[in-house]
PDB file of N, CA and C in Angstrom:
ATOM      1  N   UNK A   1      11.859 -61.724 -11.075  1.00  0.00           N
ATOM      2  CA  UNK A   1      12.821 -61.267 -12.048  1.00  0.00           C
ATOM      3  C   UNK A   1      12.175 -60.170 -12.911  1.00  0.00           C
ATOM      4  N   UNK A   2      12.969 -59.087 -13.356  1.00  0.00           N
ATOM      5  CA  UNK A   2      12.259 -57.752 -13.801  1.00  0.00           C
ATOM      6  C   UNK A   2      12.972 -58.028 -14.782  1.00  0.00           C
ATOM      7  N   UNK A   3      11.892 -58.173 -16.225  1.00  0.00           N
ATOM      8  CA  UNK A   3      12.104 -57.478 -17.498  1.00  0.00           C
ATOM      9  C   UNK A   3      12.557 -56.529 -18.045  1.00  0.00           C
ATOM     10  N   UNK A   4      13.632 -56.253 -19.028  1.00  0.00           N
ATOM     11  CA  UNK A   4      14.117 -54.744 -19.507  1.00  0.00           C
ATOM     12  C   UNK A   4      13.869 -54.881 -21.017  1.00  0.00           C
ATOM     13  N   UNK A   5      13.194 -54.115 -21.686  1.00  0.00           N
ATOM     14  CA  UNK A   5      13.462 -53.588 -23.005  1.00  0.00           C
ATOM     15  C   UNK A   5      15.058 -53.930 -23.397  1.00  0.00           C
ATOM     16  N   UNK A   6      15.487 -54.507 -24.600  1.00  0.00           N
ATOM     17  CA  UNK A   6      16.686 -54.539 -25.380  1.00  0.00           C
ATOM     18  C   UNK A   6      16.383 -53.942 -26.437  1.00  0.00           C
ATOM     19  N   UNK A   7      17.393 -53.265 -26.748  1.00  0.00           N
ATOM     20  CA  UNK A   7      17.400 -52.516 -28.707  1.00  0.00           C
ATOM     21  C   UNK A   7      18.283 -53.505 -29.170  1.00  0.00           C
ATOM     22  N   UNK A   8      17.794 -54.726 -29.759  1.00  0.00           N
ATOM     23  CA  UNK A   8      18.907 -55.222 -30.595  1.00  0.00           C
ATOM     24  C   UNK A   8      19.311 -54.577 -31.589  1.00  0.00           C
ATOM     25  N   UNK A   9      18.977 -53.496 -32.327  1.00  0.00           N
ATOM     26  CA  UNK A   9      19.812 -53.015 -33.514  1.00  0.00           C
ATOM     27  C   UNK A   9      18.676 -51.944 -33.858  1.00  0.00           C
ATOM     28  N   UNK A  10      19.183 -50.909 -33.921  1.00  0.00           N
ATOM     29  CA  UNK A  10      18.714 -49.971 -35.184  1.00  0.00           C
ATOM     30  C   UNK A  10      18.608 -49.401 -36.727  1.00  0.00           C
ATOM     31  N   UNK A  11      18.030 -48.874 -37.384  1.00  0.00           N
ATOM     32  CA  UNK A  11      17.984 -48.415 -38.457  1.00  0.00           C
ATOM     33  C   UNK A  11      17.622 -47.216 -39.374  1.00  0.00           C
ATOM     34  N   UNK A  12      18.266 -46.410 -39.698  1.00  0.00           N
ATOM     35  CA  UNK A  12      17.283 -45.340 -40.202  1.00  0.00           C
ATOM     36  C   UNK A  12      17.431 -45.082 -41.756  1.00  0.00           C
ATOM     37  N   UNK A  13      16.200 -44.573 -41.661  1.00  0.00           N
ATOM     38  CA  UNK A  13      15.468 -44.920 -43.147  1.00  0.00           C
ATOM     39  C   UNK A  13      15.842 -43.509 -43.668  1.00  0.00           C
ATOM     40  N   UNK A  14      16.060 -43.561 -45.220  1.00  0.00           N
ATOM     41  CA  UNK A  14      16.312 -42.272 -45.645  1.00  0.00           C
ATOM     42  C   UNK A  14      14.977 -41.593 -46.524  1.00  0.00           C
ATOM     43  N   UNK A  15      14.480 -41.237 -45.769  1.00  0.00           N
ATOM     44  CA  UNK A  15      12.827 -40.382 -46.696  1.00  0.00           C
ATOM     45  C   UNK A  15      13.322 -39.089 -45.741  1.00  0.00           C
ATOM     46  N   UNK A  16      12.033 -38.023 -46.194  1.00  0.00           N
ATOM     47  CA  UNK A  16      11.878 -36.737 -45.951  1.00  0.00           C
ATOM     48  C   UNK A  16      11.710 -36.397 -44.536  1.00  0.00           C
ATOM     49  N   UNK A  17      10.910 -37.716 -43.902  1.00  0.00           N
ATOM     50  CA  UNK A  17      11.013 -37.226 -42.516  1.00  0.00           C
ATOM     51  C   UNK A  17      11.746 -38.147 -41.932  1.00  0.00           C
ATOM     52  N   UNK A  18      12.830 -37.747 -40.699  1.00  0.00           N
ATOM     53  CA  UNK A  18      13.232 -39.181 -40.341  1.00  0.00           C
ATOM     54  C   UNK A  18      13.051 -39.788 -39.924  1.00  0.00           C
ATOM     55  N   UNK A  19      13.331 -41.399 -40.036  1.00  0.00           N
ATOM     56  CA  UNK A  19      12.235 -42.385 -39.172  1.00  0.00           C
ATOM     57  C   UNK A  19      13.659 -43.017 -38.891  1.00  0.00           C
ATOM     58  N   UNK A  20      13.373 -43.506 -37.539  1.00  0.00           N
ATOM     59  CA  UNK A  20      14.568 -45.066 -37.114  1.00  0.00           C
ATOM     60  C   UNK A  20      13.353 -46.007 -36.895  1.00  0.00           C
ATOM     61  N   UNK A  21      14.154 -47.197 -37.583  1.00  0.00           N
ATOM     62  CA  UNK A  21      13.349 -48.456 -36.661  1.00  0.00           C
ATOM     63  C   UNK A  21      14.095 -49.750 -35.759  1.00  0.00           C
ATOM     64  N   UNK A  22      13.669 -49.051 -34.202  1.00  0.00           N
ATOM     65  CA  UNK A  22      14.579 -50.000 -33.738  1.00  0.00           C
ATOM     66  C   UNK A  22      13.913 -51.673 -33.201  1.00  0.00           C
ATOM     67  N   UNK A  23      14.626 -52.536 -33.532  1.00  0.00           N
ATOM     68  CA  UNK A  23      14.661 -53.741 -33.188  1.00  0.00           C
ATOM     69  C   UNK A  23      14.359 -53.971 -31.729  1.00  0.00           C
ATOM     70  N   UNK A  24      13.383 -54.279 -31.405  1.00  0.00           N
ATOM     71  CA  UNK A  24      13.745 -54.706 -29.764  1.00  0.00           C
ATOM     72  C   UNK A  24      12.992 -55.980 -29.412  1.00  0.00           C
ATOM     73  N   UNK A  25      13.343 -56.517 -27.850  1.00  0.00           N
ATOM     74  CA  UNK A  25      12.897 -57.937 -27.562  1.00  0.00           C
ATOM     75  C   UNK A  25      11.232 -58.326 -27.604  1.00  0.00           C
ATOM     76  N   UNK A  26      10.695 -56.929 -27.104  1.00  0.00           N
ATOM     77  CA  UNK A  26       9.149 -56.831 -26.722  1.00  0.00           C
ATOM     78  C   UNK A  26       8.480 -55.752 -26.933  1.00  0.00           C
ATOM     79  N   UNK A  27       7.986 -55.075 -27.919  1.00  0.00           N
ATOM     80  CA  UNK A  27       7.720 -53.788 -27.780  1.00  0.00           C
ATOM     81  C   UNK A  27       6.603 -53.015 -26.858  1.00  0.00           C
ATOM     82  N   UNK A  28       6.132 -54.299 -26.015  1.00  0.00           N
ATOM     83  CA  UNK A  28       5.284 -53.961 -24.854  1.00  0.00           C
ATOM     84  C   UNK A  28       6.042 -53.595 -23.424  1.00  0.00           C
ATOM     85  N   UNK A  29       6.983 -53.553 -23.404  1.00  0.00           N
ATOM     86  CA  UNK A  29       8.465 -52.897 -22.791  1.00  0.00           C
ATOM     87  C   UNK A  29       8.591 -51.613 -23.100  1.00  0.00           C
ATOM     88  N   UNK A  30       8.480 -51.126 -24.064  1.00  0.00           N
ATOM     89  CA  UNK A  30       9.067 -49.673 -24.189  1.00  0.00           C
ATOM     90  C   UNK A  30       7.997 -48.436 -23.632  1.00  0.00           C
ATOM     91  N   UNK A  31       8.383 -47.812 -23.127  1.00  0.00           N
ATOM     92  CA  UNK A  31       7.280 -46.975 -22.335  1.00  0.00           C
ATOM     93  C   UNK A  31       7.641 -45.569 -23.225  1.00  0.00           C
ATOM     94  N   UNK A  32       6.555 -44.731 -23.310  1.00  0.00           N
ATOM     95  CA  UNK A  32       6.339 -43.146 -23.724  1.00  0.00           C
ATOM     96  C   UNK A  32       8.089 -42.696 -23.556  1.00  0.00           C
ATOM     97  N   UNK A  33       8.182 -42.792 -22.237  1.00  0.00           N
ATOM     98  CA  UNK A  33       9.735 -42.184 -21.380  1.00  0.00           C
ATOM     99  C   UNK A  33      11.072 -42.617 -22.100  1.00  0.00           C
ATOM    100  N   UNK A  34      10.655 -43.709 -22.121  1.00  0.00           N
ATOM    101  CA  UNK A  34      11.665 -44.097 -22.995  1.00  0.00           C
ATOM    102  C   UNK A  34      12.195 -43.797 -24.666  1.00  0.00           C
ATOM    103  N   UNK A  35      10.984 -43.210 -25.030  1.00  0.00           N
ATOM    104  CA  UNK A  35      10.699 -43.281 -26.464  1.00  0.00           C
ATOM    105  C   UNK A  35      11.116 -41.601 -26.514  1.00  0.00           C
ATOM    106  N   UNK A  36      10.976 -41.209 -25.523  1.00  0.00           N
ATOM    107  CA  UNK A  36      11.335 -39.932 -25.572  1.00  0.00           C
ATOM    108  C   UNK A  36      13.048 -39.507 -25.708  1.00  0.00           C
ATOM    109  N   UNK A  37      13.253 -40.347 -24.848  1.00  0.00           N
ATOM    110  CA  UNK A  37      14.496 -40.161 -24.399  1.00  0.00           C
ATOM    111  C   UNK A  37      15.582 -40.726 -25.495  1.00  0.00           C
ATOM    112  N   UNK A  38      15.056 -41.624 -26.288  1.00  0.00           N
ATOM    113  CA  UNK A  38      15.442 -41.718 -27.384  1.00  0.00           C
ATOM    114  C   UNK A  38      15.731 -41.129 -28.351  1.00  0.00           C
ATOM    115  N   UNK A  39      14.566 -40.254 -28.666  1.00  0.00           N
ATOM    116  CA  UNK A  39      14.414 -39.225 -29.352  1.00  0.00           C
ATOM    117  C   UNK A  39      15.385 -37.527 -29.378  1.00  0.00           C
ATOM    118  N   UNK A  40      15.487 -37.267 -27.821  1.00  0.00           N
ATOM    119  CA  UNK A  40      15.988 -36.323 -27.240  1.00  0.00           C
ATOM    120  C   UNK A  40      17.730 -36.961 -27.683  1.00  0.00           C
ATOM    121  N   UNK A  41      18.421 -38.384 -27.384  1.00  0.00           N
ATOM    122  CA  UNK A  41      19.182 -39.045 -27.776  1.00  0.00           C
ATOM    123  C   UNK A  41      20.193 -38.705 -29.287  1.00  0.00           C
ATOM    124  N   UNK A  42      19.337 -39.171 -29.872  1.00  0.00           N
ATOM    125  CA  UNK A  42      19.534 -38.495 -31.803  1.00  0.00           C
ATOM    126  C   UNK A  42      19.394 -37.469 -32.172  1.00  0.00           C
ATOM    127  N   UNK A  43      18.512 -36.484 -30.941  1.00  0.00           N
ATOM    128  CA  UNK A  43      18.346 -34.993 -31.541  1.00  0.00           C
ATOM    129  C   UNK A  43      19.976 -34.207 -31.056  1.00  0.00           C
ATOM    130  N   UNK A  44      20.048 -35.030 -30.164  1.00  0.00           N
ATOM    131  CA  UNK A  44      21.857 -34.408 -29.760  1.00  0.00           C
ATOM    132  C   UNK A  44      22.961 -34.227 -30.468  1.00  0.00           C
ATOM    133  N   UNK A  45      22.834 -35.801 -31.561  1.00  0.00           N
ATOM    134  CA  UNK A  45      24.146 -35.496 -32.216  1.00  0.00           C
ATOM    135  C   UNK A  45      23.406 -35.337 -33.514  1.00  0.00           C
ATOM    136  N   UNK A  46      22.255 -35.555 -34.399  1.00  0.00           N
ATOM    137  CA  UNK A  46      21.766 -34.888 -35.416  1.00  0.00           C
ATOM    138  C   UNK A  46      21.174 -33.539 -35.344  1.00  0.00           C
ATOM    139  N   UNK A  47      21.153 -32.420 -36.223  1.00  0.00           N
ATOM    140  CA  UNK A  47      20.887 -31.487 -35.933  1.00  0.00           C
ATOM    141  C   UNK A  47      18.929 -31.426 -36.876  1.00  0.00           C
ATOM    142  N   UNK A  48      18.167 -32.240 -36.251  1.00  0.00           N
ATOM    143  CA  UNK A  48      16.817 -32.085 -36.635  1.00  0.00           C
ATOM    144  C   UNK A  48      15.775 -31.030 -36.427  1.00  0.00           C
ATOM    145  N   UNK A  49      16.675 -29.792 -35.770  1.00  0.00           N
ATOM    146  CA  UNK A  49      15.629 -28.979 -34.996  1.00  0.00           C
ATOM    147  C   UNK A  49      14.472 -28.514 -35.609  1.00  0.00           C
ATOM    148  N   UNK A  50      13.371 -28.974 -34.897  1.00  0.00           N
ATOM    149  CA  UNK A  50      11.911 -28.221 -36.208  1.00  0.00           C
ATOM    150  C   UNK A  50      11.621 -29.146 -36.747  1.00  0.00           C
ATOM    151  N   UNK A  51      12.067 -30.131 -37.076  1.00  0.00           N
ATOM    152  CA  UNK A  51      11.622 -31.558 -37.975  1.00  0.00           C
ATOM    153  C   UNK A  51      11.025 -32.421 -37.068  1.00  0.00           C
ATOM    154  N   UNK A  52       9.875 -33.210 -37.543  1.00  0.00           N
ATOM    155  CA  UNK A  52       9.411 -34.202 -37.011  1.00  0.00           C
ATOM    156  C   UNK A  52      10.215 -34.929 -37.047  1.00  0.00           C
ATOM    157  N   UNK A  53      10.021 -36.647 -36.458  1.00  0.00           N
ATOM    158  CA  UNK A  53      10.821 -37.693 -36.294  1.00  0.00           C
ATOM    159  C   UNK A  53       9.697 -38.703 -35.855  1.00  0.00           C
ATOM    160  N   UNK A  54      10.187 -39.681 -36.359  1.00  0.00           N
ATOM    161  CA  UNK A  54       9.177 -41.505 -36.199  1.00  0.00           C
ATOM    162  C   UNK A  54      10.467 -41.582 -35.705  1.00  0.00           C
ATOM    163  N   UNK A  55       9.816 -42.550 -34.597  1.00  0.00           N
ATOM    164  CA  UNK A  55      10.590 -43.788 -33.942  1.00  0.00           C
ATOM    165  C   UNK A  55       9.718 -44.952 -34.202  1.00  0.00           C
ATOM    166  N   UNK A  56       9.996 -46.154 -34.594  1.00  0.00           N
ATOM    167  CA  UNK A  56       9.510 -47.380 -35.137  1.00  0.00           C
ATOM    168  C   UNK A  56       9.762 -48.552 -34.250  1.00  0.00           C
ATOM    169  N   UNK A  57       9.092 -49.015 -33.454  1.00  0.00           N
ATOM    170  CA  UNK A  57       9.606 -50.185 -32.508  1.00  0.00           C
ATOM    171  C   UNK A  57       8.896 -51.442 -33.325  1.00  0.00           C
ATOM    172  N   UNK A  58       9.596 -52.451 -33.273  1.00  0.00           N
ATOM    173  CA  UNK A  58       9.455 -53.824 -34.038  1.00  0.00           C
ATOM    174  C   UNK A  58      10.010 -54.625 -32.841  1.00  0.00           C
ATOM    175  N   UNK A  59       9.063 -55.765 -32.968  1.00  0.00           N
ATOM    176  CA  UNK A  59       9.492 -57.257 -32.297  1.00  0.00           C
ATOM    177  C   UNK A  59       9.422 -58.410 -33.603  1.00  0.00           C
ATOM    178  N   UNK A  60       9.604 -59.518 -32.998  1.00  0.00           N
ATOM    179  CA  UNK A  60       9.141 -60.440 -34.209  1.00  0.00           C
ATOM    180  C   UNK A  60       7.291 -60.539 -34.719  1.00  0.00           C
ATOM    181  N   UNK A  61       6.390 -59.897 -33.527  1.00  0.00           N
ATOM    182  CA  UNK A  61       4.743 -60.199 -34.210  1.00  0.00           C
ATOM    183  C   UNK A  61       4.364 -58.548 -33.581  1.00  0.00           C
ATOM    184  N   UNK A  62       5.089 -57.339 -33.150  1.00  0.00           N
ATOM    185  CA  UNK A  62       4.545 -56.173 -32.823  1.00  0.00           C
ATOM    186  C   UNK A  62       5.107 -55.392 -33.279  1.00  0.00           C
ATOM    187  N   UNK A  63       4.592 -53.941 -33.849  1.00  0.00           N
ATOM    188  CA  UNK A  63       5.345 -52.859 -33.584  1.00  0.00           C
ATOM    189  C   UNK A  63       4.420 -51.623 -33.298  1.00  0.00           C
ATOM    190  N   UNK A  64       5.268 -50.541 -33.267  1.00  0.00           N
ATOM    191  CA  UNK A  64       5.230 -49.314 -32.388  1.00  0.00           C
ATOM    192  C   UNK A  64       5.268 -48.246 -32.905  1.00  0.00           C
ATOM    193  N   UNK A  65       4.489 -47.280 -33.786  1.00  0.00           N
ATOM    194  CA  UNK A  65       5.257 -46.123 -34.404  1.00  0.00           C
ATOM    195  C   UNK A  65       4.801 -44.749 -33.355  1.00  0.00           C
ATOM    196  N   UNK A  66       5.652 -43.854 -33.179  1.00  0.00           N
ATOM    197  CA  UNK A  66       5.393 -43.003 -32.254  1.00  0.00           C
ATOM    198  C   UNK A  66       6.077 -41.666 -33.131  1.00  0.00           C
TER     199      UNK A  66
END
C-alpha cells in the first residue's frame, strides 16, 4: 500500500513576506516537487512576482520550512 501526503488545511500568515502553513499527515511525504508545485500553485492566482515566499509544512511532532 503506497502512502500519499494529505494537506489537511492551510493557512497564511499576514507579515511582510508571505508564509502559508500547511497542515499535513507526515511531513516526511512531501518532496522538493511538490513544494514547488505548490508554490508555482499560489503564485497563479496571487500576484507575488519578485517576492519571496515560505511554505511551512507541520505534522503533529514535524515541520518543514522551505
Amino acid at each position: 500500500m503506497r502512502v500519499r501526503v494529505r494537506v489537511r488545511w492551510c493557512v497564511a500568515a499576514k507579515v511582510k513576506v508571505p508564509s502559508f502553513t500547511f497542515f499535513v499527515n507526515d511531513v516526511e511525504l512531501v518532496h522538493f516537487t511538490y513544494q514547488r508545485f505548490l508554490e508555482n500553485a499560489i503564485r497563479e492566482f496571487h500576484p507575488y512576482t519578485g517576492s519571496p515566499m515560505r511554505l511551512i509544512f507541520k505534522d503533529k511532532e514535524k515541520t518543514i520550512v522551505s
